[in-house]
Protein backbone atom coordinates (compact mmCIF):
# COMPACT_ATOMS: atom_id res chain seq x y z
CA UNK A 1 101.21 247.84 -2.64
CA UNK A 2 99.13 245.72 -0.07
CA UNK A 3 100.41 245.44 3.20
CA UNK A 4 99.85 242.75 5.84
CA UNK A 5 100.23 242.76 9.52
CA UNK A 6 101.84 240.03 12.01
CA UNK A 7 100.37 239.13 15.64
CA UNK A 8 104.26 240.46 17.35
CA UNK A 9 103.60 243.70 15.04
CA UNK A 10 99.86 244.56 16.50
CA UNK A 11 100.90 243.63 19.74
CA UNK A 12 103.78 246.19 19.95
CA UNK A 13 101.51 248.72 18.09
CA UNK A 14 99.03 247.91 20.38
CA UNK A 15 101.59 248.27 23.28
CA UNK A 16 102.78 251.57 22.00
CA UNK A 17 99.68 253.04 21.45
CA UNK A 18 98.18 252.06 24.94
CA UNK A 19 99.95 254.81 27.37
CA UNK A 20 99.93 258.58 25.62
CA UNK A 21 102.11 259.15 28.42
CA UNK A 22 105.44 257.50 26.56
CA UNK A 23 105.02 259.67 23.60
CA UNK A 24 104.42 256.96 20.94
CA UNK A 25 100.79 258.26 20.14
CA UNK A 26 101.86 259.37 16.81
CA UNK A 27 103.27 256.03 15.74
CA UNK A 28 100.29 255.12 13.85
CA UNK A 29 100.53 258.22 11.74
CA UNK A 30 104.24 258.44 11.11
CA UNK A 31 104.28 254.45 10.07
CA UNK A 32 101.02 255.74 7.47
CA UNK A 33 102.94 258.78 6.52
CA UNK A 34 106.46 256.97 6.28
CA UNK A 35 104.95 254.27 3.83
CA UNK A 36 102.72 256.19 1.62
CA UNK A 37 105.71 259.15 1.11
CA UNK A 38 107.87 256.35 -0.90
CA UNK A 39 107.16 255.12 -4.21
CA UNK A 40 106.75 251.36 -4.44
CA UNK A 41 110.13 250.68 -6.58
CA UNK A 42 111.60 252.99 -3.04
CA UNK A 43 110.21 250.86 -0.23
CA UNK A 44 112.09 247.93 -2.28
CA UNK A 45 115.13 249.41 -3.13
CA UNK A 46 116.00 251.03 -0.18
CA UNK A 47 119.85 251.04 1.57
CA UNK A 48 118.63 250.05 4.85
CA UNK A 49 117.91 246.24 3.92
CA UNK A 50 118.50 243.52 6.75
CA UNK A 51 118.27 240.87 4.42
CA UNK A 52 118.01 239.72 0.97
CA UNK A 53 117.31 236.45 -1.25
CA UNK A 54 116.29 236.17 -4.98
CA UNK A 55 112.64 237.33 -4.53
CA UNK A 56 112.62 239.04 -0.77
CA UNK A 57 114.13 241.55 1.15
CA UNK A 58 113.74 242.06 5.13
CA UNK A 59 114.04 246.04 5.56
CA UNK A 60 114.73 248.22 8.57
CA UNK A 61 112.40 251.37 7.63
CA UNK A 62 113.58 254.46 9.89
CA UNK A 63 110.88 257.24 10.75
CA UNK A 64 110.34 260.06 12.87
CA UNK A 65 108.28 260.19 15.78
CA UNK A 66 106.33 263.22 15.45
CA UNK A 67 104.45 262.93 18.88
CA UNK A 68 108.01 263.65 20.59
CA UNK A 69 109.30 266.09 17.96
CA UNK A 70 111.91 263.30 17.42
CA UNK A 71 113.77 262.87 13.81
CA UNK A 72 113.91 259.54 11.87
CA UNK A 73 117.35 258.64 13.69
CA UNK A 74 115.91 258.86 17.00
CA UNK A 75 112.56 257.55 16.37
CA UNK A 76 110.54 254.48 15.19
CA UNK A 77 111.71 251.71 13.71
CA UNK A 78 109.73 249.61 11.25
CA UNK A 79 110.69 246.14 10.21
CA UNK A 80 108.93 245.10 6.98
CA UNK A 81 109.17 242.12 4.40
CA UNK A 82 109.04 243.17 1.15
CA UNK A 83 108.37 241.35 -2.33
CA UNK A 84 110.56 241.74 -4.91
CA UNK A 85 107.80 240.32 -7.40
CA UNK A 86 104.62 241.09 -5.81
CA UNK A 87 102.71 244.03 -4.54
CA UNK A 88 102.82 243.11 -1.04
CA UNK A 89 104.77 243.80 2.32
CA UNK A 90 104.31 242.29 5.70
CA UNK A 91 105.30 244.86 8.62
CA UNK A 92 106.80 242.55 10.79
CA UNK A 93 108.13 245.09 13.80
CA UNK A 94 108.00 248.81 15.13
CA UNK A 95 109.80 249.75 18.29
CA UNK A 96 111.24 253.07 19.50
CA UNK A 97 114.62 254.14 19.32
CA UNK A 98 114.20 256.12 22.80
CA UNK A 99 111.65 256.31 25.59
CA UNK A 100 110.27 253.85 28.41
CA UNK A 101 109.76 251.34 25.46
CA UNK A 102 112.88 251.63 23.35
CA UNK A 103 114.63 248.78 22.00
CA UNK A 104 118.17 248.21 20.38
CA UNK A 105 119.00 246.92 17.34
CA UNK A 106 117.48 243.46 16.46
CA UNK A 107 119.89 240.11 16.46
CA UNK A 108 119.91 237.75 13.79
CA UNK A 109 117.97 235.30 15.80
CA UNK A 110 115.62 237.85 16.23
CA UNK A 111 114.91 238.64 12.61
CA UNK A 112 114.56 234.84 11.72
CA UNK A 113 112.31 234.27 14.52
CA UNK A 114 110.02 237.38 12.44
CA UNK A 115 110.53 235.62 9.64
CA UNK A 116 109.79 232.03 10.72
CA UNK A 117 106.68 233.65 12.26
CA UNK A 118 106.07 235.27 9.12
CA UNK A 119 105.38 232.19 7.00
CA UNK A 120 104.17 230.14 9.76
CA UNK A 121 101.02 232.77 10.35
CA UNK A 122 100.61 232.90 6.39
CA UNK A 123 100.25 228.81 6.41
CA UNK A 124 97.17 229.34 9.05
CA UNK A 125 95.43 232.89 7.68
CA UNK A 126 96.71 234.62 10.30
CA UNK A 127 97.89 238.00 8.98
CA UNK A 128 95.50 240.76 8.79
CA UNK A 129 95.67 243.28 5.48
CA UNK A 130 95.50 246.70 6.59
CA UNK A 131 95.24 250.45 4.67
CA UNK A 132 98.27 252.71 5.25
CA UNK A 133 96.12 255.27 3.95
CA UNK A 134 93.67 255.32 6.53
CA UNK A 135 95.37 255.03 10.00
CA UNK A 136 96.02 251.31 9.73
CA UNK A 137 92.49 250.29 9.56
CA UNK A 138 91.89 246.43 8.81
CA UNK A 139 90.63 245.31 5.56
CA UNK A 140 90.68 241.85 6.10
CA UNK A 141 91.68 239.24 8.24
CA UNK A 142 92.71 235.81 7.98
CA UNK A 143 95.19 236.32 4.74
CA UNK A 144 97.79 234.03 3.70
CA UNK A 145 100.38 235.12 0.84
């Protein structure tokens, strides 16, 4: 599967990854170990779906956060847009379930605003492919879908 990056998912990586003081330093490596663990068909067909139309589904991905010792109901979570007839997901959100950074559970509004800024970053090459297998690391900017 090829997976894409938004600018609000970078900048919360970004934001959790800047203080190893709030415990989040492992979020890089529990996002790459939480997407490569599960089979394509898996990351699809999972329970935890937001949203779904004919050839999309918005997911809500729990994992752990390993830095704090924390289990996947207490830890990250990941927000992702998934084809249902292509190889390719857009991670769309992470945000911690506890610490100085947590964040509840996401409105409505909020997941169409992800969405909206989904395809509107698409139109203009604005999402950035990345590797889950190594750490994240960009492969290419500039992408559309």
């Amino acid at each position: 599967m090829n997976f894409y990056t938004t600018s609000t998912f970078r900048e919360a990586l970004a934001g959790l990854t800047k203080k190893r003081k709030d415990g989040y330093i492992s979020v890089i490596k529990d996002i790459c170990e939480g997407l490569t663990s599960m089979p394509d068909n898996i990351l699809r067909d999972t329970n935890d779906r937001i949203r779904q139309l004919a050839e999309y589904r918005i997911v809500k991905l729990r994992l752990p956060n390993s830095g704090q010792h924390l289990p996947k109901a207490s830890g990250f979570r990941l927000i992702y847009w998934v084809s249902m007839k292509r190889d390719l997901a857009v991670l769309l959100r992470i945000y911690p379930k506890r610490g100085p950074q947590s964040a509840v559970d996401l409105t409505d509004e909020e997941y169409n605003r992800l969405l909206v800024e989904m395809i509107k970053e698409s139109q203009v090459h604005n999402l950035h492919q990345v590797d889950v297998t190594n750490g994240l690391s960009e492969i290419n900017q500039n992408c559309f879908l």
